[in-house]
Protein backbone atom coordinates (compact mmCIF):
# COMPACT_ATOMS: atom_id res chain seq x y z
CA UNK A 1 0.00 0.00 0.00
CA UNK A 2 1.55 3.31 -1.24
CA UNK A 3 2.07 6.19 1.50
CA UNK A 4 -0.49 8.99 0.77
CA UNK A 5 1.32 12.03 0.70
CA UNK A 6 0.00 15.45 2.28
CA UNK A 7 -1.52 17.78 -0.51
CA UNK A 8 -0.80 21.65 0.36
CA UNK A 9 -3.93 23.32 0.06
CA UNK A 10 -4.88 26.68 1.24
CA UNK A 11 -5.99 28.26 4.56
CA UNK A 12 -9.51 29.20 2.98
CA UNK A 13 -9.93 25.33 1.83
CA UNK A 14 -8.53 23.70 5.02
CA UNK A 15 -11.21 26.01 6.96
CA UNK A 16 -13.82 24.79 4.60
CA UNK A 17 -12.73 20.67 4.83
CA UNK A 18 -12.50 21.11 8.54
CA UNK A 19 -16.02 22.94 9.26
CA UNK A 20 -17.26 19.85 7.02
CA UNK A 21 -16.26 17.63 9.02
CA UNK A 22 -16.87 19.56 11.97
CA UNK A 23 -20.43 19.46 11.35
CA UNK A 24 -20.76 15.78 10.73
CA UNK A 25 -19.54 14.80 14.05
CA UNK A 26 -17.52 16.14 17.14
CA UNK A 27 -14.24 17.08 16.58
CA UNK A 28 -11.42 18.04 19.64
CA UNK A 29 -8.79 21.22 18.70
CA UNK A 30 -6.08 17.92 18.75
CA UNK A 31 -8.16 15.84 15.88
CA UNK A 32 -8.18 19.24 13.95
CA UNK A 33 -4.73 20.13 14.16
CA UNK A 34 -3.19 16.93 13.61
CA UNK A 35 -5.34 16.81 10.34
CA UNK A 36 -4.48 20.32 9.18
CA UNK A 37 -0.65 19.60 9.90
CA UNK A 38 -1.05 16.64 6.88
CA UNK A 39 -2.00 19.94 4.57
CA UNK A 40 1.72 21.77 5.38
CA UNK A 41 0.05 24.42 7.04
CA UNK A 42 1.94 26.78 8.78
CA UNK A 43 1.52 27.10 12.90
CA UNK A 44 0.00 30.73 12.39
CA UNK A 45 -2.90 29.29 9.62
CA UNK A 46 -3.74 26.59 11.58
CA UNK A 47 -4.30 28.68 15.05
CA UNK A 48 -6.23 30.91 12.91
CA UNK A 49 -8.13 27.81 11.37
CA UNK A 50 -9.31 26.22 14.54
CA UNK A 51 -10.09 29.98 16.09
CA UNK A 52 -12.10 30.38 13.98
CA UNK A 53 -13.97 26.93 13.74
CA UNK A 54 -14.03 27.29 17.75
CA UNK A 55 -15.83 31.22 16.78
CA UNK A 56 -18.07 29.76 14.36
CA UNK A 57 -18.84 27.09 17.30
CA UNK A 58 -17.62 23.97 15.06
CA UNK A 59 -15.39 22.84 17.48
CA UNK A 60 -16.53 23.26 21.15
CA UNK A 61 -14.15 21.28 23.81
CA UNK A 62 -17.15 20.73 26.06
CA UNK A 63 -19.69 19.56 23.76
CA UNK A 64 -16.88 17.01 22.51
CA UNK A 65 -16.01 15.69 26.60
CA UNK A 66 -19.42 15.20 26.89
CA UNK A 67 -19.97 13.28 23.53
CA UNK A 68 -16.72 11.53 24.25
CA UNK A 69 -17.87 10.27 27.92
CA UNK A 70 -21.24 9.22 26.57
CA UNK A 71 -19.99 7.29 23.49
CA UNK A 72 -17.17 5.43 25.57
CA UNK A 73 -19.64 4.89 28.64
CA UNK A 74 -22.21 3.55 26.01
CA UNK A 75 -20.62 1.61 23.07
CA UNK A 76 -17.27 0.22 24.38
CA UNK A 77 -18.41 -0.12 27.98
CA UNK A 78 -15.57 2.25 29.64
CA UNK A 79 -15.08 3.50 32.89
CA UNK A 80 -14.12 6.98 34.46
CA UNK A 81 -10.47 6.37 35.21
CA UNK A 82 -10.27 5.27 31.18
CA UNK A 83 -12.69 7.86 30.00
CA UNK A 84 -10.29 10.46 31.74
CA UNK A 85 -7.54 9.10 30.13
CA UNK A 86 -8.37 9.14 27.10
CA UNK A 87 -9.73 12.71 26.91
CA UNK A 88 -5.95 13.52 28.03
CA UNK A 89 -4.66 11.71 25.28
CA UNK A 90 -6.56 13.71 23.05
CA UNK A 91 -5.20 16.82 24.71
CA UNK A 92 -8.43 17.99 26.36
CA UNK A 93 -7.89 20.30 29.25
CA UNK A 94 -8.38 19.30 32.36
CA UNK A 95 -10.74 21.72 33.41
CA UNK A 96 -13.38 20.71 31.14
CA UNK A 97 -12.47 17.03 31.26
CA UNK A 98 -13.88 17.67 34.84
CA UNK A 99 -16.63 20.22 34.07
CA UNK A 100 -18.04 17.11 31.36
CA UNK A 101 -17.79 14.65 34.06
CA UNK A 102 -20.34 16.79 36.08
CA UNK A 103 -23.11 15.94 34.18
CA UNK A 104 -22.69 12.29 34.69
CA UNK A 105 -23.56 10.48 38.04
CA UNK A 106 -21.27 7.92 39.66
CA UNK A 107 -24.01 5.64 39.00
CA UNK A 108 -24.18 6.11 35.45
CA UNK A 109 -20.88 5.75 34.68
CA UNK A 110 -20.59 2.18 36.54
CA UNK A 111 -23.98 1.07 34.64
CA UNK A 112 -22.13 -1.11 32.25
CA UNK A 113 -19.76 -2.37 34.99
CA UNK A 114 -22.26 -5.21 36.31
CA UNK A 115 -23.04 -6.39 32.60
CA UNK A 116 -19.33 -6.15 31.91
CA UNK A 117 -17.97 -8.26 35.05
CA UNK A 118 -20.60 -10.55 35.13
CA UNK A 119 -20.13 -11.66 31.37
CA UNK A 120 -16.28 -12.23 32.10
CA UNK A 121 -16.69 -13.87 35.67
CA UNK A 122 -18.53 -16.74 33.25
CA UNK A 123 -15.08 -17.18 30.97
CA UNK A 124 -12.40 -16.86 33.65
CA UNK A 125 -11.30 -20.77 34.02
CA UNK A 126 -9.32 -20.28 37.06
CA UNK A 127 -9.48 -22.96 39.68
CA UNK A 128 -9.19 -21.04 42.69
CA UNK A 129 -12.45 -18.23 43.89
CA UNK A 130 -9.11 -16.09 44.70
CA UNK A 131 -7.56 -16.07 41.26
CA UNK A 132 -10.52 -15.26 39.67
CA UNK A 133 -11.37 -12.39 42.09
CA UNK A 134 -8.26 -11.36 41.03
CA UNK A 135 -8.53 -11.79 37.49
CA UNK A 136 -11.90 -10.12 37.29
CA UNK A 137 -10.27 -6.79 39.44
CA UNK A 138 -7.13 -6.55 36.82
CA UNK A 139 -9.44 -7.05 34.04
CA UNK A 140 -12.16 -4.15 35.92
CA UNK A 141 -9.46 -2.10 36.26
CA UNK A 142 -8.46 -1.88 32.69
CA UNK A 143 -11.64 -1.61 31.67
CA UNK A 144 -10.92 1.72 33.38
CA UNK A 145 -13.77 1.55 36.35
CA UNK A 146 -12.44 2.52 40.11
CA UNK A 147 -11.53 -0.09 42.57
CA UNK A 148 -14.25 0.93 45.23
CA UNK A 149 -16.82 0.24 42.67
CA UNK A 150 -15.24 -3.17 41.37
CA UNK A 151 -14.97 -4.77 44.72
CA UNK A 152 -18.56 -3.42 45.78
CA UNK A 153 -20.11 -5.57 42.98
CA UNK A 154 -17.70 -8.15 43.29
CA UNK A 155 -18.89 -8.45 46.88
CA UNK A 156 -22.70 -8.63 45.05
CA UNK A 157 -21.67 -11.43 42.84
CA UNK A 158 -20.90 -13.71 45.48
């Protein structure tokens, strides 16, 4: 498979792919910059780019947490200490990672933990209760849900 190579294209059609796609799904500054770097933007273009997407309310930080928590919460069955995580990784700032969080309760964000840990307590083949307390924890934990709320349903499954 050949290596597609970055086209150069100007600030006024960068603005225009990027409100596009913008306004087909949410979008965080990071997914927009990374994109307009492929188009050999300079630093200045692209700053004015996403300022201006940000004016024209394409890109809002907060609407994308939020969207971002709900997906992951919903679809791949993720918990808060994941969720966080990867809103960092996507460069989010901490201060609306936490304002999005607000708008979820504790409860909602451990809804899928039950379905999840009860699913994989049925495939852990350990031979020991122990081991596959311990297996279901490590595999809770990367799941991303908090240890409090693990051993609290562990202690229901029983």
């Amino acid at each position: 498979m050949m290596e597609e190579t970055p086209k150069k294209i100007s600030e006024k059609k960068a603005f225009s792919k990027m409100a596009t796609l913008c306004a087909k799904r949410e979008y965080c500054v990071f997914d927009i910059k990374t994109k307009l770097f492929r188009y050999e933007l300079d630093v200045e273009s692209i700053e004015r780019i996403v300022e201006q997407l940000k004016k024209e309310k394409y890109i809002d930080e907060l609407r994308f947490a939020r969207s971002f928590i709900y997906d992951k919460m919903r679809f791949n069955k993720w918990g808060r200490v994941k969720i966080d995580f990867g809103l960092r990784q996507k460069r989010v700032p901490q201060a609306i990672i936490s304002e999005a969080f607000i708008d979820f309760t504790d409860e909602q964000l451990n809804d899928s933990l039950e379905d999840v840990l009860s699913a994989k307590w049925k495939t852990i083949k350990e031979k020991t209760e122990q081991d596959k307390r311990t297996k279901l924890i490590r595999f809770a934990l990367g799941r991303g849900f908090e240890m409090n709320h693990i051993l609290a349903y562990i202690d229901k499954l029983r």
